[in-house]
Protein backbone atom coordinates (compact mmCIF):
# COMPACT_ATOMS: atom_id res chain seq x y z
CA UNK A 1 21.80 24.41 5.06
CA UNK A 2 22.50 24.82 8.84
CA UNK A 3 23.53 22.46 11.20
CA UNK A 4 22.76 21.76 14.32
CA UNK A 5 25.41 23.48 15.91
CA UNK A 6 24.53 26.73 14.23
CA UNK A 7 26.99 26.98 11.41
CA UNK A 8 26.30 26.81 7.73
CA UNK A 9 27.16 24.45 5.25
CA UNK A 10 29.17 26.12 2.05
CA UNK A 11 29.84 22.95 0.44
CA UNK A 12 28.04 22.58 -2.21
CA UNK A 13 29.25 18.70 -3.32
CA UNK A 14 28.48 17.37 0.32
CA UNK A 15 24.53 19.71 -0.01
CA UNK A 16 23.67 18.33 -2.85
CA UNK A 17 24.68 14.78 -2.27
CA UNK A 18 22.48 15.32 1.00
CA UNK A 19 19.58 17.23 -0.69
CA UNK A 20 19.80 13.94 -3.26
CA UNK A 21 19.86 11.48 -0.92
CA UNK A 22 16.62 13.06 0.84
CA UNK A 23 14.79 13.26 -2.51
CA UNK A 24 15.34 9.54 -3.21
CA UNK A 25 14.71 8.84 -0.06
CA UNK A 26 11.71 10.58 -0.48
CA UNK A 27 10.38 9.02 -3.52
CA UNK A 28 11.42 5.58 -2.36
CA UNK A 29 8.92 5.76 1.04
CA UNK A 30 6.09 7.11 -1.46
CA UNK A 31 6.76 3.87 -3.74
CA UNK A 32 7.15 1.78 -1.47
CA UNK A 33 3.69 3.13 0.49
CA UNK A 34 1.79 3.22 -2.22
CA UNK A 35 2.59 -0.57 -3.41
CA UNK A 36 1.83 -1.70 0.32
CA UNK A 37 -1.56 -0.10 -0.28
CA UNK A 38 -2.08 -1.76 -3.38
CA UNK A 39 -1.02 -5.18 -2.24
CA UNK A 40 -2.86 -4.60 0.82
CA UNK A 41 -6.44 -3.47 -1.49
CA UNK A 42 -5.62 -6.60 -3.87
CA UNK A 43 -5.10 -9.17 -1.73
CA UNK A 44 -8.26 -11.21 -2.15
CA UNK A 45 -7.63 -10.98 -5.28
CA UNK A 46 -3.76 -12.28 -5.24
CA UNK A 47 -5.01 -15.18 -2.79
CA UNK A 48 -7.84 -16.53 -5.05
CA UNK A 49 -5.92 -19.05 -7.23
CA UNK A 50 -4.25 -20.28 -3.57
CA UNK A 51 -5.00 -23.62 -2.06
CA UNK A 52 -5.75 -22.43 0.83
CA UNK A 53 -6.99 -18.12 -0.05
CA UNK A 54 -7.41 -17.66 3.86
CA UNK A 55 -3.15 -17.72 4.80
CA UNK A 56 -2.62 -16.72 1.34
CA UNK A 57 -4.67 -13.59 1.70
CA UNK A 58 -2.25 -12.43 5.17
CA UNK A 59 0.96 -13.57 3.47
CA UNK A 60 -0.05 -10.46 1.14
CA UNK A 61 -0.94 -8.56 3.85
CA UNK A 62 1.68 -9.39 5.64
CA UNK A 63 3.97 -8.32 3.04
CA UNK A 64 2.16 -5.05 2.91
CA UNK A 65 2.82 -4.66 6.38
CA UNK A 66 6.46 -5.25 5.60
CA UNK A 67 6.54 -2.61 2.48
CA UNK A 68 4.85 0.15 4.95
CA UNK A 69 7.79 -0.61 7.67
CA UNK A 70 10.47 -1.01 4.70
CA UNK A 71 9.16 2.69 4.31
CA UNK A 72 9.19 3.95 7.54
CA UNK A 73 12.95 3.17 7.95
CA UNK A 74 13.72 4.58 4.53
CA UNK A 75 11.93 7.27 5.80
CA UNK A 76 13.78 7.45 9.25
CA UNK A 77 17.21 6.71 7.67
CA UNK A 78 17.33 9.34 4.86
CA UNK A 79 15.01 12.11 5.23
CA UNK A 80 14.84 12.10 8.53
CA UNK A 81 18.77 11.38 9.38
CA UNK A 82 19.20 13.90 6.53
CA UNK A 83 17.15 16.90 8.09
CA UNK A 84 18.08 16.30 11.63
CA UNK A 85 22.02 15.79 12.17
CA UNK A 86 22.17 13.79 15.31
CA UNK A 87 22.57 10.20 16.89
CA UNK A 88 20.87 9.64 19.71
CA UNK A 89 19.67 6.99 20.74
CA UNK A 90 16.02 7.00 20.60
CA UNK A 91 16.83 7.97 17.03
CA UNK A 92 18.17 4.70 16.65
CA UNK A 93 15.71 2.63 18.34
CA UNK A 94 13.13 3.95 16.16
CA UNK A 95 14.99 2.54 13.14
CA UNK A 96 15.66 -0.43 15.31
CA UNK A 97 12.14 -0.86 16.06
CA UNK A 98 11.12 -0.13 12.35
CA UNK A 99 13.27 -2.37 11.06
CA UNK A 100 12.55 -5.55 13.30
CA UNK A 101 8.65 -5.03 12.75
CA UNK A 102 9.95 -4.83 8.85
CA UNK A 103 11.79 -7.89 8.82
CA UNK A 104 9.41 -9.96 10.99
CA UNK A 105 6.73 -8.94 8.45
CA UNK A 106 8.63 -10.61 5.56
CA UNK A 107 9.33 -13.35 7.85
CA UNK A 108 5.98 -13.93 8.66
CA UNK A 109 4.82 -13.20 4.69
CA UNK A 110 7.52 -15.60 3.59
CA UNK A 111 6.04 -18.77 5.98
CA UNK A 112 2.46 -17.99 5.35
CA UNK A 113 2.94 -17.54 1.23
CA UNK A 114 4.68 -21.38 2.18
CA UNK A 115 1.64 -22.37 3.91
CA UNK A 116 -0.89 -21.05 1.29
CA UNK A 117 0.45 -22.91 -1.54
């Protein structure tokens, strides 16, 4: 692998615990993803035994809003971070931003799942 600066990386231990860390990374986003689609297709039907379906059926959206975003800063963290060596800062406000959308999803999936019931 090269970095940045132009030289290569010979060891192995710290490529492969990289290369690893991007796969999972990887795979988590795609799970993650793909259950915010399917909560976000099945939400009617998660919100149908609900007292009131209406704020039941965006607390599941909500909280496929927050799966999508959980991905996106799995996605920025470990593939991303992985491929592309640097810190700078708008590298961090993206995660920043990713995560704060993230955790006002769950916030905001957490009150109206209370509400619904």
């Amino acid at each position: 692998m090269q970095r940045a600066g132009g030289s290569f990386d010979n060891d192995t231990e710290v490529v492969a615990m990289m290369v690893t860390r991007m796969t999972l990374g990887g795979i988590g986003s795609v799970a993650l993803v793909v259950a915010a689609l399917w909560a976000w297709g099945h939400a009617p039907q998660l919100a149908d035994n609900a007292h009131r379906p209406e704020v039941a059926l965006w607390a599941a959206r909500c909280a496929a809003v927050a799966l999508a975003t959980g991905a996106q800063v799995m996605l920025l963290t470990l593939v991303t971070g992985g491929i592309y060596r640097r810190r700078r800062l708008s590298d961090d406000l993206m995660r920043l931003t990713a995560a704060l959308v993230c955790t006002l999803a769950l916030v905001s999936a957490a009150a109206l799942a209370l509400a619904g019931k």
